[in-house]
C-alpha atoms as a PDB file:
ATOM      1  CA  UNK A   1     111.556  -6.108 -56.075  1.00  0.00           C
ATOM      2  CA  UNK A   2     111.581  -8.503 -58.775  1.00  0.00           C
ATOM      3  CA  UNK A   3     113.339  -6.201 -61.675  1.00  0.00           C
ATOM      4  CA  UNK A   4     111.550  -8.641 -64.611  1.00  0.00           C
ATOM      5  CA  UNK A   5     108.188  -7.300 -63.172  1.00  0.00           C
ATOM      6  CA  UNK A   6     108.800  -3.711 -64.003  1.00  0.00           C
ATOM      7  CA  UNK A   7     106.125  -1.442 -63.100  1.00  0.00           C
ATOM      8  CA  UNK A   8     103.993   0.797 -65.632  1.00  0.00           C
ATOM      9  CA  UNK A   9     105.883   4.014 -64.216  1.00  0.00           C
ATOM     10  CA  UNK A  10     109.217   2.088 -64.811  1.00  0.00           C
ATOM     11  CA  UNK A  11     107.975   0.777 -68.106  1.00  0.00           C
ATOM     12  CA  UNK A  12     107.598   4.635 -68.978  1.00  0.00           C
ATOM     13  CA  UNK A  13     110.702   5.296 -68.515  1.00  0.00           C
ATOM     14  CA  UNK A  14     109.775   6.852 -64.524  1.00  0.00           C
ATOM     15  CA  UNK A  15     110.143  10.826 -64.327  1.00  0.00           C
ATOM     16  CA  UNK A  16     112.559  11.294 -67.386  1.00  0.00           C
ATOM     17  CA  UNK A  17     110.485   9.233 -70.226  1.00  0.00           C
ATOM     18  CA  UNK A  18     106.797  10.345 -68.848  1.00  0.00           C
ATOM     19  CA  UNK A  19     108.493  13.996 -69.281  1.00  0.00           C
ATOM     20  CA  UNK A  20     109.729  13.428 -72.885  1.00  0.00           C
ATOM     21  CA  UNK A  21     106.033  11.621 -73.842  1.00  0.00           C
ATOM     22  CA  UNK A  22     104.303  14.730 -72.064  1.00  0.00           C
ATOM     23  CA  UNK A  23     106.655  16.922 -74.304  1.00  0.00           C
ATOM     24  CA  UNK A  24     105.449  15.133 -77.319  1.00  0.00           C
ATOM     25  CA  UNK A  25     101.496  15.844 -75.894  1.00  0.00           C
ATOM     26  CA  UNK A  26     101.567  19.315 -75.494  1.00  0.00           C
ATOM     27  CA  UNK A  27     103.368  19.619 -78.628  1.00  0.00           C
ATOM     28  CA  UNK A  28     100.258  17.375 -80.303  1.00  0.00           C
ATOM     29  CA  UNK A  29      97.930  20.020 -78.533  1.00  0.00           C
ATOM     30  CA  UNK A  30      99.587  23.122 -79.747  1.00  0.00           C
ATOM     31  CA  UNK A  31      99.359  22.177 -82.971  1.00  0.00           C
ATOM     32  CA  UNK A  32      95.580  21.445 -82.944  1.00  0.00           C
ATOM     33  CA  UNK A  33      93.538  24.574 -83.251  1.00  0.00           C
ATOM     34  CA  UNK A  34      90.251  22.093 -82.035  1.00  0.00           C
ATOM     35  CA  UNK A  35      91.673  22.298 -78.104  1.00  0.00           C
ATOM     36  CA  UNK A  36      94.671  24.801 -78.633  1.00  0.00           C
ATOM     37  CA  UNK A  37      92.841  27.574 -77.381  1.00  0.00           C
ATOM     38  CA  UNK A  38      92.092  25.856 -73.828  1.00  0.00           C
ATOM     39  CA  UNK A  39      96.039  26.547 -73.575  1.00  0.00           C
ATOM     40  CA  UNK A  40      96.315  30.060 -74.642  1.00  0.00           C
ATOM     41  CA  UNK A  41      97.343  31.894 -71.559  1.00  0.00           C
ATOM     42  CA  UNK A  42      98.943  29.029 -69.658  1.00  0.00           C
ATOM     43  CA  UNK A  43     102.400  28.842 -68.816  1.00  0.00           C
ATOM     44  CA  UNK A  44     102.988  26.026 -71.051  1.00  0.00           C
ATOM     45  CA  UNK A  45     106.563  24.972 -69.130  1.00  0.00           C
ATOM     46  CA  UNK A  46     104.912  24.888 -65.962  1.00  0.00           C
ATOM     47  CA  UNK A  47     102.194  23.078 -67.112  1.00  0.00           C
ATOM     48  CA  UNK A  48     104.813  20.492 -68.828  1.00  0.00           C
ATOM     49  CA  UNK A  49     105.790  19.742 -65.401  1.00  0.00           C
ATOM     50  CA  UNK A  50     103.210  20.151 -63.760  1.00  0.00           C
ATOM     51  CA  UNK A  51     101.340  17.017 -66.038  1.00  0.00           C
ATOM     52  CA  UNK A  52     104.765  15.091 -66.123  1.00  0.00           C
ATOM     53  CA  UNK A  53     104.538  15.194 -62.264  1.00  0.00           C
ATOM     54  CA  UNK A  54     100.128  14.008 -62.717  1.00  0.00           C
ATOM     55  CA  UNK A  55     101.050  10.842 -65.229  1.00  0.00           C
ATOM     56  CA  UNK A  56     104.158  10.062 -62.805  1.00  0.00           C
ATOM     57  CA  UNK A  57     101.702  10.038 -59.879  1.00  0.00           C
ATOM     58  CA  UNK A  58      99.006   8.203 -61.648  1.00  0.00           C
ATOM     59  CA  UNK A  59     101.097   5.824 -63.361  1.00  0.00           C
ATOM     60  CA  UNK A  60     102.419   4.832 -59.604  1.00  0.00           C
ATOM     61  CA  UNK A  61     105.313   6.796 -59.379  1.00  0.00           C
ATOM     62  CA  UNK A  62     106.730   7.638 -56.071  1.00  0.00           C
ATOM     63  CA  UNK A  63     105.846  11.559 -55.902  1.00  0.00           C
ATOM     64  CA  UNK A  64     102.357  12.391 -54.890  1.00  0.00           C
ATOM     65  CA  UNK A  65      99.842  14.575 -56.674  1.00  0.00           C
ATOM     66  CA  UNK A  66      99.937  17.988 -54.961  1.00  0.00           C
ATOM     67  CA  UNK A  67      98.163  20.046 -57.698  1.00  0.00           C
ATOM     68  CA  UNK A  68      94.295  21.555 -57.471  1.00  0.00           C
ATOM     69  CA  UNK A  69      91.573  19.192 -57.643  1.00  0.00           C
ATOM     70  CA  UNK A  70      90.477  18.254 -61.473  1.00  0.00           C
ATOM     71  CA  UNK A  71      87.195  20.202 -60.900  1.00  0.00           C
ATOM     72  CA  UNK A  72      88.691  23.013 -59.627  1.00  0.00           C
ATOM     73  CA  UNK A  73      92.163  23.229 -62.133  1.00  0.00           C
ATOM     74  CA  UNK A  74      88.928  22.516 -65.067  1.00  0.00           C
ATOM     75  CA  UNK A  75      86.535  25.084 -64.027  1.00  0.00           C
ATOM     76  CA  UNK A  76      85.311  27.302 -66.091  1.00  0.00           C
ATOM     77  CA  UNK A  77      87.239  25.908 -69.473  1.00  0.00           C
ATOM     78  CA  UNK A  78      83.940  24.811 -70.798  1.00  0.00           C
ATOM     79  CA  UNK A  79      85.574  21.749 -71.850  1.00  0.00           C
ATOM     80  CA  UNK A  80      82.795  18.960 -73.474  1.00  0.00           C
ATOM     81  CA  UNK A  81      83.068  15.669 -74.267  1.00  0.00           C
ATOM     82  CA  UNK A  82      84.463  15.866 -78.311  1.00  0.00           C
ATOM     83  CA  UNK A  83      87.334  18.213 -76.411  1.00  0.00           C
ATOM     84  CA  UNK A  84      88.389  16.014 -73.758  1.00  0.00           C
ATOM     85  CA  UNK A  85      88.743  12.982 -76.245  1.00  0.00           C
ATOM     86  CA  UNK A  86      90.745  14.879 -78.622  1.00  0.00           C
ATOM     87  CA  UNK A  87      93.108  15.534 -75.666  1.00  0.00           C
ATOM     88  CA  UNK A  88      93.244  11.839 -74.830  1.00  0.00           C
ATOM     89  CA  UNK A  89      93.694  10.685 -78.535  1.00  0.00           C
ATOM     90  CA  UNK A  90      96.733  12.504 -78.316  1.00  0.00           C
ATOM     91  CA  UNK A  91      97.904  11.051 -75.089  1.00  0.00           C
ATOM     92  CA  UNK A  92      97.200   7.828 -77.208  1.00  0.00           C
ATOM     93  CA  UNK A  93      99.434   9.076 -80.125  1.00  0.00           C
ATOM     94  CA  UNK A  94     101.898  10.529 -78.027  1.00  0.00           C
ATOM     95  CA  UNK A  95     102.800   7.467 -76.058  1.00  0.00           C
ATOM     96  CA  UNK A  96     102.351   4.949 -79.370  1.00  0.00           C
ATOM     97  CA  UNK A  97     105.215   7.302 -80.650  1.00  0.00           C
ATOM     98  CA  UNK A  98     107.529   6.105 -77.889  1.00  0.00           C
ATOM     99  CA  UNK A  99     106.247   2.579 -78.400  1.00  0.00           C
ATOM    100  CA  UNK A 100     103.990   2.226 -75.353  1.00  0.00           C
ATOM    101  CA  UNK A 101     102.496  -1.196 -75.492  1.00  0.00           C
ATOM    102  CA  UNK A 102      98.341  -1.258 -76.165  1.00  0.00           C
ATOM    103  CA  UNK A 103      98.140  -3.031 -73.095  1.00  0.00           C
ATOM    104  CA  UNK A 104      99.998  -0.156 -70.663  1.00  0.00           C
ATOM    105  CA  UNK A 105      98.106   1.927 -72.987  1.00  0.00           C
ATOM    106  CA  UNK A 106      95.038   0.308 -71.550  1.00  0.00           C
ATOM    107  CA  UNK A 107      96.100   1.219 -68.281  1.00  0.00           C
ATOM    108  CA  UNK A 108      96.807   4.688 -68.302  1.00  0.00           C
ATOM    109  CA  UNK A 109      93.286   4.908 -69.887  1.00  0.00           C
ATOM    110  CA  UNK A 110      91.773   2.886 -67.078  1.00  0.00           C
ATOM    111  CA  UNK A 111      93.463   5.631 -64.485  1.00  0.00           C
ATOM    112  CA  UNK A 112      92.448   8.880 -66.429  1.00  0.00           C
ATOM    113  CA  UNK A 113      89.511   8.178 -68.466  1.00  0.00           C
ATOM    114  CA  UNK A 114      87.187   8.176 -65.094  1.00  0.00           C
ATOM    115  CA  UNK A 115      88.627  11.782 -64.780  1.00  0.00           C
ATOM    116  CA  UNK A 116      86.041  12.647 -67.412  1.00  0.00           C
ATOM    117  CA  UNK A 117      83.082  13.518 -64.909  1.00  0.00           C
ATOM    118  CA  UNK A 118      85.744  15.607 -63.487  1.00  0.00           C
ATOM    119  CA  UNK A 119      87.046  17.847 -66.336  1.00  0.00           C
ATOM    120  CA  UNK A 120      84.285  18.145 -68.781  1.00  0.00           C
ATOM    121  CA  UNK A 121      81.279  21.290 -68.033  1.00  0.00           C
ATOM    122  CA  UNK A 122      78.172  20.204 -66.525  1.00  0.00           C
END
C-alpha cells in the first residue's frame, strides 16, 4: 500500500484514535439532557466499544460489524429526527476536537447519515 494514501480509518487514528473520539461522544451525550435519557440503562463501557468497533467498521477498518441490525438495536427508543441530529452534531464536534478534516468529516457523514431511515421511529 502506498503509506502517503492513508485511509480514513488510518487517518483516525485506526482502533486506538476512533476509541478516544468515541470517548469524547458519549461524553458529549451524557452531558446533554436532550438525548441523555436514550442512554440511561445502558452499559455505557460496553456500548463505548461496542460503537468504537461500528465507526472502525464503517470507516473501513479491518474488523467486521457483528452487532444487531440498526432497526433492531433502535427499536422501541422512539428516537425522531431533532434526536438523531443532535447525536450526529456531536459526532461532528467530537471528531473537530481531534482535528478531523471537514472533508473525512464528509465521509463519515456520507456512511452514517443514510442510517437515519434505520434508527429514527416510524
Amino acid at each position: 500500500m502506498n503509506t502517503t494514501q492513508q485511509s480514513l480509518y488510518e487517518r483516525l487514528g485506526e482502533q486506538e484514535g476512533i476509541a478516544k473520539v468515541v470517548d469524547v461522544f458519549y461524553d458529549r451525550i451524557l452531558a446533554d439532557d436532550t438525548v441523555n435519557h436514550f442512554f440511561k440503562n445502558t452499559d455505557m463501557e460496553k456500548q463505548r466499544r461496542h460503537q468504537t468497533m461500528f465507526i472502525s467498521f464503517a470507516v473501513g477498518g479491518p474488523h467486521k460489524y457483528t452487532g444487531k441490525a440498526m432497526t433492531k438495536a433502535h427499536e422501541g427508543m422512539n428516537i425522531k429526527h431533532e434526536d438523531f441530529m443532535a447525536i450526529v452534531n456531536h459526532l461532528v464536534a467530537a471528531l473537530k476536537e481531534f482535528n478531523v478534516t471537514d472533508e473525512d468529516i464528509q465521509a463519515i457523514a456520507e456512511k452514517l447519515l443514510p442510517m437515519e431511515k434505520d434508527i429514527i421511529e416510524k
